[in-house]
PDB file of N, CA and C in Angstrom:
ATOM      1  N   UNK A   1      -1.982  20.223  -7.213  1.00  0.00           N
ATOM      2  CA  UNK A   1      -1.022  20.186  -8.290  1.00  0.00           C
ATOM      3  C   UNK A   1      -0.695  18.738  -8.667  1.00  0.00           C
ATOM      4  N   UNK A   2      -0.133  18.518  -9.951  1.00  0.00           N
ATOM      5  CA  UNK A   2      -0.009  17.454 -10.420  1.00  0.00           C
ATOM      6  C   UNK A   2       1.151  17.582 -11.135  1.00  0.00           C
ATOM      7  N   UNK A   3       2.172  16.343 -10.891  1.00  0.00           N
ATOM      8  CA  UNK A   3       3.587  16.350 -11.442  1.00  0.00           C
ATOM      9  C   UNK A   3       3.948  15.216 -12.760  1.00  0.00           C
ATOM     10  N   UNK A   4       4.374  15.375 -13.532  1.00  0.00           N
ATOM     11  CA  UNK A   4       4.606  14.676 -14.215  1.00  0.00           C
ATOM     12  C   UNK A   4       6.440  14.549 -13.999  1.00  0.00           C
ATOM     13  N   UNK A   5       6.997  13.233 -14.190  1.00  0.00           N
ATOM     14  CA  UNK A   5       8.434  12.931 -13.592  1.00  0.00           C
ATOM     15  C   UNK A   5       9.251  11.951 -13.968  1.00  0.00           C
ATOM     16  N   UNK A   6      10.689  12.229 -14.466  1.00  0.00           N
ATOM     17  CA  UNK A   6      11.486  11.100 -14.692  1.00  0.00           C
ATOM     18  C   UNK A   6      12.031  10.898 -13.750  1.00  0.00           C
ATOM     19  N   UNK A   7      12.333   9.809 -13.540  1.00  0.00           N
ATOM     20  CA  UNK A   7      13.376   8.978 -12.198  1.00  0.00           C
ATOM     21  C   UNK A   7      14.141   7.913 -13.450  1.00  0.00           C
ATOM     22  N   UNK A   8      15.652   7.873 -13.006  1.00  0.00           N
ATOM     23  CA  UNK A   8      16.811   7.224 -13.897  1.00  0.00           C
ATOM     24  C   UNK A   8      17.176   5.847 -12.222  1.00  0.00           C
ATOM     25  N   UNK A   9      17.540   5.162 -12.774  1.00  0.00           N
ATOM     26  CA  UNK A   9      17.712   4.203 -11.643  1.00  0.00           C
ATOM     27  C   UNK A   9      19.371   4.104 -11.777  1.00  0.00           C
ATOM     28  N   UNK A  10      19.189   4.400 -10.177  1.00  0.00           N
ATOM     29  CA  UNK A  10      20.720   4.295  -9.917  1.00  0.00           C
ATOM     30  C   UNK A  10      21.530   3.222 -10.288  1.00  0.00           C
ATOM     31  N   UNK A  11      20.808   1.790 -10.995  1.00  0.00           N
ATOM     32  CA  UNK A  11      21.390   0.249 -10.734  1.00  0.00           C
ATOM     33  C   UNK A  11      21.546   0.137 -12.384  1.00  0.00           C
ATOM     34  N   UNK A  12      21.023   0.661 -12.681  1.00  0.00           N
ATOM     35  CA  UNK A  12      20.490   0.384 -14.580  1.00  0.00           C
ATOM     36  C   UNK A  12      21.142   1.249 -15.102  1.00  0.00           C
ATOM     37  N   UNK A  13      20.831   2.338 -15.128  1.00  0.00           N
ATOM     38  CA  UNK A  13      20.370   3.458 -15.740  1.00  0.00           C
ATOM     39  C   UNK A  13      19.384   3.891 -16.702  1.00  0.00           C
ATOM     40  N   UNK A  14      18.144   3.050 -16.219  1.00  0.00           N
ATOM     41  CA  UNK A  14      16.776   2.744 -16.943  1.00  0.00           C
ATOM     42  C   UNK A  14      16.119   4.265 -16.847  1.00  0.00           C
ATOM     43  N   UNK A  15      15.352   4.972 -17.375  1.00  0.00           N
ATOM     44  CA  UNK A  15      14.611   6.252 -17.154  1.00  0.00           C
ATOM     45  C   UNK A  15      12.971   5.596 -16.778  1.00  0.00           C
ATOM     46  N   UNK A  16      12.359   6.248 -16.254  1.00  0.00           N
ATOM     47  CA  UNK A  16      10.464   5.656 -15.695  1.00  0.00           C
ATOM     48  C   UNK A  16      10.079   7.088 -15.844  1.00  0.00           C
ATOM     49  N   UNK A  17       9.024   6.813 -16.538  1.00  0.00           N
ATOM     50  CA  UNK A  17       8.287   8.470 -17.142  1.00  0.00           C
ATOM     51  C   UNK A  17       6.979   8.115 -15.820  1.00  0.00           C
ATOM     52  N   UNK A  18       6.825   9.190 -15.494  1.00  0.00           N
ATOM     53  CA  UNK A  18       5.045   8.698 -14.705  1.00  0.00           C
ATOM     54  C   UNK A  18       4.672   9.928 -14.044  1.00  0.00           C
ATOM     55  N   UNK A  19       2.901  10.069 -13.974  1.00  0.00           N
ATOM     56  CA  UNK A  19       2.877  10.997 -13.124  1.00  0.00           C
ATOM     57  C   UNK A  19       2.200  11.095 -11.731  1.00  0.00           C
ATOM     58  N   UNK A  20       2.030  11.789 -10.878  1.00  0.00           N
ATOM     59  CA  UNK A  20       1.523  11.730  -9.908  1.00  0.00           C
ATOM     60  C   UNK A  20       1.531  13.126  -9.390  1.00  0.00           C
ATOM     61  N   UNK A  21       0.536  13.056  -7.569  1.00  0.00           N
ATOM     62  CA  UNK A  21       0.161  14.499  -6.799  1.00  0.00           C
ATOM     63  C   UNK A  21       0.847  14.804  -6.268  1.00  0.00           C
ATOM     64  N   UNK A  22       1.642  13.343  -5.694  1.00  0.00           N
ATOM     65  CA  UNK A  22       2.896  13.989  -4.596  1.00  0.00           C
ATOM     66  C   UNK A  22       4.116  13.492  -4.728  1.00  0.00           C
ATOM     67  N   UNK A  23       4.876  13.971  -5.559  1.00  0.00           N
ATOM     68  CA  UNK A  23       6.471  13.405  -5.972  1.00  0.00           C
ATOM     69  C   UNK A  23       7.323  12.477  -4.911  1.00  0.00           C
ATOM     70  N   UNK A  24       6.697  13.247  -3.641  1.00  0.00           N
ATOM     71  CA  UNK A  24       7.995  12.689  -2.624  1.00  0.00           C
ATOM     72  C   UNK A  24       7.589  11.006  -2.385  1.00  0.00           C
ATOM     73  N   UNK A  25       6.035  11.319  -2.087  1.00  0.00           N
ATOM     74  CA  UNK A  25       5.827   9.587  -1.884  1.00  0.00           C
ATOM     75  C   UNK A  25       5.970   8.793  -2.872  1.00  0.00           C
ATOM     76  N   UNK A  26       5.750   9.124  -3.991  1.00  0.00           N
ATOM     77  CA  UNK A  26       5.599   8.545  -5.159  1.00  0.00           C
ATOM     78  C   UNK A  26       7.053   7.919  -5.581  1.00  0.00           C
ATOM     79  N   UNK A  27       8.495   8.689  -4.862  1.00  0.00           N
ATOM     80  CA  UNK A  27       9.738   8.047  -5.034  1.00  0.00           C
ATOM     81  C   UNK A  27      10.051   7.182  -4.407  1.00  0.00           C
ATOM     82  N   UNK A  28       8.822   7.120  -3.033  1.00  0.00           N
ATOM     83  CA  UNK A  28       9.683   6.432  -1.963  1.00  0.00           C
ATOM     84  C   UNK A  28       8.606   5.173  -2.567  1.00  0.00           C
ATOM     85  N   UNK A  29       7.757   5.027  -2.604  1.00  0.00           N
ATOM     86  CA  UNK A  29       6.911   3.991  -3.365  1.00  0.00           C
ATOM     87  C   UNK A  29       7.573   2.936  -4.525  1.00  0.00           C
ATOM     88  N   UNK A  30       8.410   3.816  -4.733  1.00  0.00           N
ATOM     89  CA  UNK A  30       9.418   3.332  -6.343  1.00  0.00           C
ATOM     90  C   UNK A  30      10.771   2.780  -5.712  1.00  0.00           C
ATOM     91  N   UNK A  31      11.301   3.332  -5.029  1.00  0.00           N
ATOM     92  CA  UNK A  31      12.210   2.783  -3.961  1.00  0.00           C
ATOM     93  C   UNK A  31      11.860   1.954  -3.409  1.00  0.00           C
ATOM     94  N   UNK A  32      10.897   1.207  -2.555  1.00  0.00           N
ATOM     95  CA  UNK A  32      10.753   0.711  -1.655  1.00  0.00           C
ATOM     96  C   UNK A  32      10.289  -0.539  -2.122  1.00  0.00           C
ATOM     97  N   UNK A  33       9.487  -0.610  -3.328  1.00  0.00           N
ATOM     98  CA  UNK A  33       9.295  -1.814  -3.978  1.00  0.00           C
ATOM     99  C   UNK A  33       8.178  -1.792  -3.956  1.00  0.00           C
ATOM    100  N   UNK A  34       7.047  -0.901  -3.648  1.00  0.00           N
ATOM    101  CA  UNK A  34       6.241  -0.830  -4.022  1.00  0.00           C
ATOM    102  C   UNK A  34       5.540  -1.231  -5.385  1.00  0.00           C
ATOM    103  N   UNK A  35       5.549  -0.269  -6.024  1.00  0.00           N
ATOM    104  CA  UNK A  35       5.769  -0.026  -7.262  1.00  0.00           C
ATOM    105  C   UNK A  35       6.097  -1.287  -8.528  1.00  0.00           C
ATOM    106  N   UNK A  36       5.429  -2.233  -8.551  1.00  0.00           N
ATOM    107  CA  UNK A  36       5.790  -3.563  -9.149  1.00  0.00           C
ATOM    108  C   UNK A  36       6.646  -3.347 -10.314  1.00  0.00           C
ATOM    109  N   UNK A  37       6.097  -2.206 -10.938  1.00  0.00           N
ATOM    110  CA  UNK A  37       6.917  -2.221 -12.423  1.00  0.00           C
ATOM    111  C   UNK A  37       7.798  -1.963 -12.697  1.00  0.00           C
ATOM    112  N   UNK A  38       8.536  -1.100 -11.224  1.00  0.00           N
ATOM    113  CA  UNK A  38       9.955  -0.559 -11.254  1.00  0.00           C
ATOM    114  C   UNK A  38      10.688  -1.357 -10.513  1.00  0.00           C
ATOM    115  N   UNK A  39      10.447  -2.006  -9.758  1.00  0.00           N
ATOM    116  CA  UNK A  39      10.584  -2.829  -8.049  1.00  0.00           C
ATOM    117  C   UNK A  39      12.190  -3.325  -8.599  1.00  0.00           C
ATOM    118  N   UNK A  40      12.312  -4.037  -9.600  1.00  0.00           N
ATOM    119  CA  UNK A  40      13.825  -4.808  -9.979  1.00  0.00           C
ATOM    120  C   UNK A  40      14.990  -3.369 -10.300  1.00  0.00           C
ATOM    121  N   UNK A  41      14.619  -2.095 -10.693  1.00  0.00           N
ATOM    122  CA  UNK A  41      15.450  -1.336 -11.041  1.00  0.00           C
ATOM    123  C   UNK A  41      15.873  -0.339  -9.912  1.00  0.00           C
ATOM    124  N   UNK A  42      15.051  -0.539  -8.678  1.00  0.00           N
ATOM    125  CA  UNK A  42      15.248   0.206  -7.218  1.00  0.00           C
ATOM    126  C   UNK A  42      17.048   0.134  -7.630  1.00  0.00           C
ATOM    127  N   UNK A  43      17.335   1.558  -6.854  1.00  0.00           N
ATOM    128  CA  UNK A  43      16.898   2.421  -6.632  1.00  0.00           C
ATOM    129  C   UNK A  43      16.673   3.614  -7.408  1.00  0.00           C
ATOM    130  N   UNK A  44      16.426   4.782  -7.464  1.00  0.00           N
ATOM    131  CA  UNK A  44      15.974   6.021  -8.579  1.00  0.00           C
ATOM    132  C   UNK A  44      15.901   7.138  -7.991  1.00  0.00           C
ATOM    133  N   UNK A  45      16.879   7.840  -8.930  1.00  0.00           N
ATOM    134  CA  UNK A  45      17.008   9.235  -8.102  1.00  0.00           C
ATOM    135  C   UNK A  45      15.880   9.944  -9.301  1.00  0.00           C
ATOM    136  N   UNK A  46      15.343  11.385  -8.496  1.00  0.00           N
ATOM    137  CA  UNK A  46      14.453  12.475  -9.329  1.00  0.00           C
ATOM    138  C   UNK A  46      14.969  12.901 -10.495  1.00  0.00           C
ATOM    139  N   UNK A  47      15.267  13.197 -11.598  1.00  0.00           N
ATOM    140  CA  UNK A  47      16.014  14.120 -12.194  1.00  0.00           C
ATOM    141  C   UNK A  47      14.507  15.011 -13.324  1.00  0.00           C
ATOM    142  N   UNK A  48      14.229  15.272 -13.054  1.00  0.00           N
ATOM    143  CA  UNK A  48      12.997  16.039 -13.989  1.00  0.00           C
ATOM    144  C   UNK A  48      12.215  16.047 -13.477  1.00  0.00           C
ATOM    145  N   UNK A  49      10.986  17.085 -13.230  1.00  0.00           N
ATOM    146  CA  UNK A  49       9.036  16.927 -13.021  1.00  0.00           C
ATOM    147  C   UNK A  49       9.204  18.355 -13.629  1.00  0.00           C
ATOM    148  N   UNK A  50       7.436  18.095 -14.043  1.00  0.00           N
ATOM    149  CA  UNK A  50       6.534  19.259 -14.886  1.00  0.00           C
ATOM    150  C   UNK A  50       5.267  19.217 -13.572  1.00  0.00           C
ATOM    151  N   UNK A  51       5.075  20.668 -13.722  1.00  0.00           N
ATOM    152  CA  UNK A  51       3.608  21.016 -12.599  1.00  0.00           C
ATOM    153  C   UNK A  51       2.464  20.968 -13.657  1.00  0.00           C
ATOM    154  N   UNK A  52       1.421  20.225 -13.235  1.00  0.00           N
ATOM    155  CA  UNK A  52       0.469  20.589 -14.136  1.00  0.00           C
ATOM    156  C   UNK A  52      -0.705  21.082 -12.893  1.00  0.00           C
ATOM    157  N   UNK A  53      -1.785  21.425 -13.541  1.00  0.00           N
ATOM    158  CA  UNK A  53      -2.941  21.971 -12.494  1.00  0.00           C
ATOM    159  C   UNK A  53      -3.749  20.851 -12.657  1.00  0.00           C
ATOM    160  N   UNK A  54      -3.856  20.193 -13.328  1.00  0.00           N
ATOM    161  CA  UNK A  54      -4.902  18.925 -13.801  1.00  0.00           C
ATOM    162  C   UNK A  54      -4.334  17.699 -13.877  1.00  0.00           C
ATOM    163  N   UNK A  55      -4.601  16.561 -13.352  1.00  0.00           N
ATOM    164  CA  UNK A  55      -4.597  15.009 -13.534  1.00  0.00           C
ATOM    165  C   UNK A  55      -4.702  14.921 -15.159  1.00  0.00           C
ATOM    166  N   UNK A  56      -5.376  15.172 -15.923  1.00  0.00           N
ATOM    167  CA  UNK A  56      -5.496  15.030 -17.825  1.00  0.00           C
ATOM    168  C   UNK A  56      -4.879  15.954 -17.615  1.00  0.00           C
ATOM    169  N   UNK A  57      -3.897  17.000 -17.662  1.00  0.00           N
ATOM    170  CA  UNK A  57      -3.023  17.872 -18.291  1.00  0.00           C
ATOM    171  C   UNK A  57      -1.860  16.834 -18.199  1.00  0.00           C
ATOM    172  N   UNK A  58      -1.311  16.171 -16.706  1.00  0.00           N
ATOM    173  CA  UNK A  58      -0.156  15.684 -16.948  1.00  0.00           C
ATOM    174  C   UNK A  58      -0.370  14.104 -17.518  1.00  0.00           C
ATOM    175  N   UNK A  59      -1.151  13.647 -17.386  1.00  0.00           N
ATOM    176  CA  UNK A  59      -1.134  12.209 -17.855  1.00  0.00           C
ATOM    177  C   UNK A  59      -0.908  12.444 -19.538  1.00  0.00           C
ATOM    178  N   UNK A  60      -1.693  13.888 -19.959  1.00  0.00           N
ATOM    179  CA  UNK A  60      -1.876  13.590 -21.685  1.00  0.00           C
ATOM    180  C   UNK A  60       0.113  14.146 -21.922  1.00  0.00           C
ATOM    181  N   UNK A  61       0.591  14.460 -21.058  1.00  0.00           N
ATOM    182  CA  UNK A  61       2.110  14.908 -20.899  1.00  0.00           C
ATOM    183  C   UNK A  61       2.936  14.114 -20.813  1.00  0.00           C
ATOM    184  N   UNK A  62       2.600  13.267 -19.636  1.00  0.00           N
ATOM    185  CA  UNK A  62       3.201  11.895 -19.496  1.00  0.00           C
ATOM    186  C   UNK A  62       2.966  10.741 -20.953  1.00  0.00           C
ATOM    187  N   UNK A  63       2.246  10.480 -21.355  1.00  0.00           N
ATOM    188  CA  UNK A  63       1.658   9.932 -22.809  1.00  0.00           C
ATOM    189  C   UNK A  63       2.565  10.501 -23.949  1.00  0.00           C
ATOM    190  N   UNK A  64       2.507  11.867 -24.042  1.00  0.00           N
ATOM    191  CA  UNK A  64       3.108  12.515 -24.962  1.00  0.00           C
ATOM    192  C   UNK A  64       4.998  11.993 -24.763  1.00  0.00           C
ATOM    193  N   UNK A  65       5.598  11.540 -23.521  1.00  0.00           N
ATOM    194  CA  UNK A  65       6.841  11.611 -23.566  1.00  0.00           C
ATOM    195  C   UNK A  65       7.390  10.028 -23.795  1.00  0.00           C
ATOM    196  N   UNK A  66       6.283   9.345 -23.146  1.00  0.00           N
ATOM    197  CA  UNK A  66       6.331   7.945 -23.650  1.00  0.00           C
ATOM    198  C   UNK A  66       6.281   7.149 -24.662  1.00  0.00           C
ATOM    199  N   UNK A  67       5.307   8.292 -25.704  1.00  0.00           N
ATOM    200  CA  UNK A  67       4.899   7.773 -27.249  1.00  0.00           C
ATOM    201  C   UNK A  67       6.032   8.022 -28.108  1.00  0.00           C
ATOM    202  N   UNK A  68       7.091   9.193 -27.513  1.00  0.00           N
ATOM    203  CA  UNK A  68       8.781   9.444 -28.163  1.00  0.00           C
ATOM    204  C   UNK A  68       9.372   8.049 -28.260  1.00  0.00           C
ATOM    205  N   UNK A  69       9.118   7.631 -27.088  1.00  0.00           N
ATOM    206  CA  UNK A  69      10.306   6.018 -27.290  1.00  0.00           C
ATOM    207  C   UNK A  69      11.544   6.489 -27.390  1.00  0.00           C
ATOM    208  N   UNK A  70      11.861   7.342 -27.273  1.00  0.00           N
ATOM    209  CA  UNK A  70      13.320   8.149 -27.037  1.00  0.00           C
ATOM    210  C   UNK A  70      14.183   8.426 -26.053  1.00  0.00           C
ATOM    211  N   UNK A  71      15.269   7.921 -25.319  1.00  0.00           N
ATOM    212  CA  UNK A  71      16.053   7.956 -25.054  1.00  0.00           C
ATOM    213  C   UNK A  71      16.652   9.491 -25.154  1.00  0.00           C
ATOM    214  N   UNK A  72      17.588   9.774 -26.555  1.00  0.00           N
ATOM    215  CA  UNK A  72      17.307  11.031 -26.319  1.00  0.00           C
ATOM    216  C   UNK A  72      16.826  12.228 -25.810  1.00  0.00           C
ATOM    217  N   UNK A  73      15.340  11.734 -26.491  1.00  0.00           N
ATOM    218  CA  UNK A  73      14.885  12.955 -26.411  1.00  0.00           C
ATOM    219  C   UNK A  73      14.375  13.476 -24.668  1.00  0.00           C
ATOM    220  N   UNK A  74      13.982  12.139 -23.631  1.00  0.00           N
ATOM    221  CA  UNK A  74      14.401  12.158 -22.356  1.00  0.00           C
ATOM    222  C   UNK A  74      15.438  12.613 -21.616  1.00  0.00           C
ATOM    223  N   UNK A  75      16.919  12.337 -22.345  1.00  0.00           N
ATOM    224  CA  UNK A  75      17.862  13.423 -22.072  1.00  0.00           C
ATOM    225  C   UNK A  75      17.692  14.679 -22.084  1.00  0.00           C
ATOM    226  N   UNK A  76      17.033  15.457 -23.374  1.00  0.00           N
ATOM    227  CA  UNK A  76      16.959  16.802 -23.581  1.00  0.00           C
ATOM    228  C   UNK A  76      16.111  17.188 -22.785  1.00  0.00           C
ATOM    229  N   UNK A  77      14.954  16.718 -22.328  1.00  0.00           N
ATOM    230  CA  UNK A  77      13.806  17.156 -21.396  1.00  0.00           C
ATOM    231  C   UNK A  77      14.799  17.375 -20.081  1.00  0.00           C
ATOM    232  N   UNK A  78      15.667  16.172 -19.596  1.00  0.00           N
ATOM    233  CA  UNK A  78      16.843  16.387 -18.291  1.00  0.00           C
ATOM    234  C   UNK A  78      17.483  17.809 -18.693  1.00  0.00           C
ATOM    235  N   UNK A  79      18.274  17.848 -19.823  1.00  0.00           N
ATOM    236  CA  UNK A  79      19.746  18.272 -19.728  1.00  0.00           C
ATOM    237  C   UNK A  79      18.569  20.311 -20.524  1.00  0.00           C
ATOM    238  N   UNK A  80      17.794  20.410 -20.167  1.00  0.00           N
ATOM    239  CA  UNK A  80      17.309  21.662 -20.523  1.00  0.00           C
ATOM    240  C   UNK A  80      15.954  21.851 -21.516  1.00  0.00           C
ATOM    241  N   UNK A  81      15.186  22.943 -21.596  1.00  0.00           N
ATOM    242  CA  UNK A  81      13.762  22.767 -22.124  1.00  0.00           C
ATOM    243  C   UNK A  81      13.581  22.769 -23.691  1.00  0.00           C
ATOM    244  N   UNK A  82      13.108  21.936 -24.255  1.00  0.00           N
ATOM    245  CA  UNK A  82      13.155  21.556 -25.637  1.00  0.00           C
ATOM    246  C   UNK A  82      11.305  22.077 -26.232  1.00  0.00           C
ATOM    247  N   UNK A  83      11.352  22.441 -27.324  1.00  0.00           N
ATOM    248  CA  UNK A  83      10.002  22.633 -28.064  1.00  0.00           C
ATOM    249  C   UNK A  83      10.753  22.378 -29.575  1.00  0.00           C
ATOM    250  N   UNK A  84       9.733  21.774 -30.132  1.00  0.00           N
ATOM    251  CA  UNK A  84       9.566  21.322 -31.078  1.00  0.00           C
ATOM    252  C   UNK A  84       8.774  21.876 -31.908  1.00  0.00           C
ATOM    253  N   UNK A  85       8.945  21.717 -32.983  1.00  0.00           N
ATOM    254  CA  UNK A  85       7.876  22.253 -33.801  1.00  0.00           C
ATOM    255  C   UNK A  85       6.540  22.131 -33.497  1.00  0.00           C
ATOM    256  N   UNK A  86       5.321  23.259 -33.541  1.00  0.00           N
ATOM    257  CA  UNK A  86       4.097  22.651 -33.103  1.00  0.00           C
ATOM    258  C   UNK A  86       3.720  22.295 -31.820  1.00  0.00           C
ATOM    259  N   UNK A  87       5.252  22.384 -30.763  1.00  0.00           N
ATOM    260  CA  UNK A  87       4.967  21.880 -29.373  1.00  0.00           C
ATOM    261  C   UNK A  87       5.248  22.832 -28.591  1.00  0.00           C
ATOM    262  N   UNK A  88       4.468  23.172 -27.514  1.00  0.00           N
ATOM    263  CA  UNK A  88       4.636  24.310 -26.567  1.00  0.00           C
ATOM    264  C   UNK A  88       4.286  23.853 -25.118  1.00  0.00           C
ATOM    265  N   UNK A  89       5.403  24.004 -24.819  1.00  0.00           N
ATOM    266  CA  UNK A  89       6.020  23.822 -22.923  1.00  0.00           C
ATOM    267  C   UNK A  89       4.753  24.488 -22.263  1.00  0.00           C
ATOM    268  N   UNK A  90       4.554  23.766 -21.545  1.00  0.00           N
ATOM    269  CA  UNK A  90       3.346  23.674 -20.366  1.00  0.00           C
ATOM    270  C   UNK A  90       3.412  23.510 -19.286  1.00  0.00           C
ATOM    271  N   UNK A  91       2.894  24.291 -18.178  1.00  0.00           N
ATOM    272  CA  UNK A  91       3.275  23.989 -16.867  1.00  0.00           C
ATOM    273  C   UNK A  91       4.699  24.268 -16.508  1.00  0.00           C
ATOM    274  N   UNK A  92       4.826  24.104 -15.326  1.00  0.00           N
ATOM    275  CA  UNK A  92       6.275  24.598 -15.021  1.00  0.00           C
ATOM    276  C   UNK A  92       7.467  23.553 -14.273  1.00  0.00           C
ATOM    277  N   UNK A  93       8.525  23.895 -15.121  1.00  0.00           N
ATOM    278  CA  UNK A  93       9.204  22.796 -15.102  1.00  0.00           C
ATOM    279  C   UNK A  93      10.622  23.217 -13.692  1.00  0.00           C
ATOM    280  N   UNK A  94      10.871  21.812 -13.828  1.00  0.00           N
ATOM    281  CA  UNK A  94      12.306  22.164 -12.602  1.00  0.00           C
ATOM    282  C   UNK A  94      12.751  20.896 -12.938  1.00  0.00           C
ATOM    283  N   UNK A  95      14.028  20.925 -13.300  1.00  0.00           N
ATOM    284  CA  UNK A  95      15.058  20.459 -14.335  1.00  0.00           C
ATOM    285  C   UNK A  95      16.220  19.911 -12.842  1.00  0.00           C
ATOM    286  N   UNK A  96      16.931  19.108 -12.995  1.00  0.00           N
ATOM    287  CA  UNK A  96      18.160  18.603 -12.107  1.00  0.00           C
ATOM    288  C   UNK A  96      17.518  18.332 -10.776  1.00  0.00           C
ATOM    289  N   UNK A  97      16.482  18.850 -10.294  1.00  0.00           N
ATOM    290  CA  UNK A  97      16.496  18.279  -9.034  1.00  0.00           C
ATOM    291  C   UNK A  97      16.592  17.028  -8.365  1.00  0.00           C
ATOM    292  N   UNK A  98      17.116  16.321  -7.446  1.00  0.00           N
ATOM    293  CA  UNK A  98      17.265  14.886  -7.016  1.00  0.00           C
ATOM    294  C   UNK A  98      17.074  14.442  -5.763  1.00  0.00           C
ATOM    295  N   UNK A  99      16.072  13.502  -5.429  1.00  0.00           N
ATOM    296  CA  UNK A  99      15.633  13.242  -3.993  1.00  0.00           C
ATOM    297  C   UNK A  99      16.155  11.766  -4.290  1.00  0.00           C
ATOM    298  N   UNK A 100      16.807  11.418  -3.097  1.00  0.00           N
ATOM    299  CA  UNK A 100      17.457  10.276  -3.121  1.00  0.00           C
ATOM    300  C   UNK A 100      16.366   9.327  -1.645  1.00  0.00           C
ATOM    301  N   UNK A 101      16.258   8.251  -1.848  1.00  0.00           N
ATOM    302  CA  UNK A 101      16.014   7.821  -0.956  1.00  0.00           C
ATOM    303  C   UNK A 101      16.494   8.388   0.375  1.00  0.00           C
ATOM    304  N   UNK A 102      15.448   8.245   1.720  1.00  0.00           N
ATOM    305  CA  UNK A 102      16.107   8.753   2.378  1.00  0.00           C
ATOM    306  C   UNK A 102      16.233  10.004   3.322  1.00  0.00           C
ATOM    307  N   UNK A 103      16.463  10.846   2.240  1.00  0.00           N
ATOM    308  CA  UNK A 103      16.125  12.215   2.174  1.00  0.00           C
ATOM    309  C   UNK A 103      15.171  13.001   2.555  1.00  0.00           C
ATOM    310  N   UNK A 104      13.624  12.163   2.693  1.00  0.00           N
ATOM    311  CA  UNK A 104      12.528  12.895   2.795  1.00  0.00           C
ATOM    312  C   UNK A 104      12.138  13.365   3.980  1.00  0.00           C
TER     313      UNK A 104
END
């Protein structure tokens, strides 16, 4: 399985769209400083992932939420499931969940 995922940083309140196989490492990677591109906004709690079955299902997903440039519309993906005209929800979603550093 393949996740596509927002993480909001606890320090900012910056959102990081990205996807990956295994959510849990992939936070602690982002936490830990791994992660160069996030490394200054440590730390980041979960709040969103999509399941996809395919690596190109979620990346063209991940692409699709990044090319919004929206703020917003990242909220609405958080705060409950949005379709748009022409757009149809894929894969299966789980909304509020939050892994905090730590935790795993």
């Amino acid at each position: 399985m393949y996740y596509v995922y927002i993480l909001k940083s606890v320090k900012n309140g910056r959102y990081y769209v990205g996807c990956t196989n295994d959510i849990e490492r992939r936070l602690l990677e982002h936490n830990s400083g791994y992660s160069k591109g996030s490394r200054l906004n440590a730390p980041f709690e979960l709040l969103f992932k999509e399941e996809y079955n395919s690596l190109t299902e979620a990346r063209g997903r991940e692409k699709s939420i990044k090319m919004k440039k929206s703020r917003k519309y990242i909220k609405s993906l958080i705060n409950g499931p949005v379709v748009q005209l022409g757009e149809r929800l894929t894969g299966s979603q789980e909304v509020g969940s939050s892994i905090l550093p730590g935790s795993i």
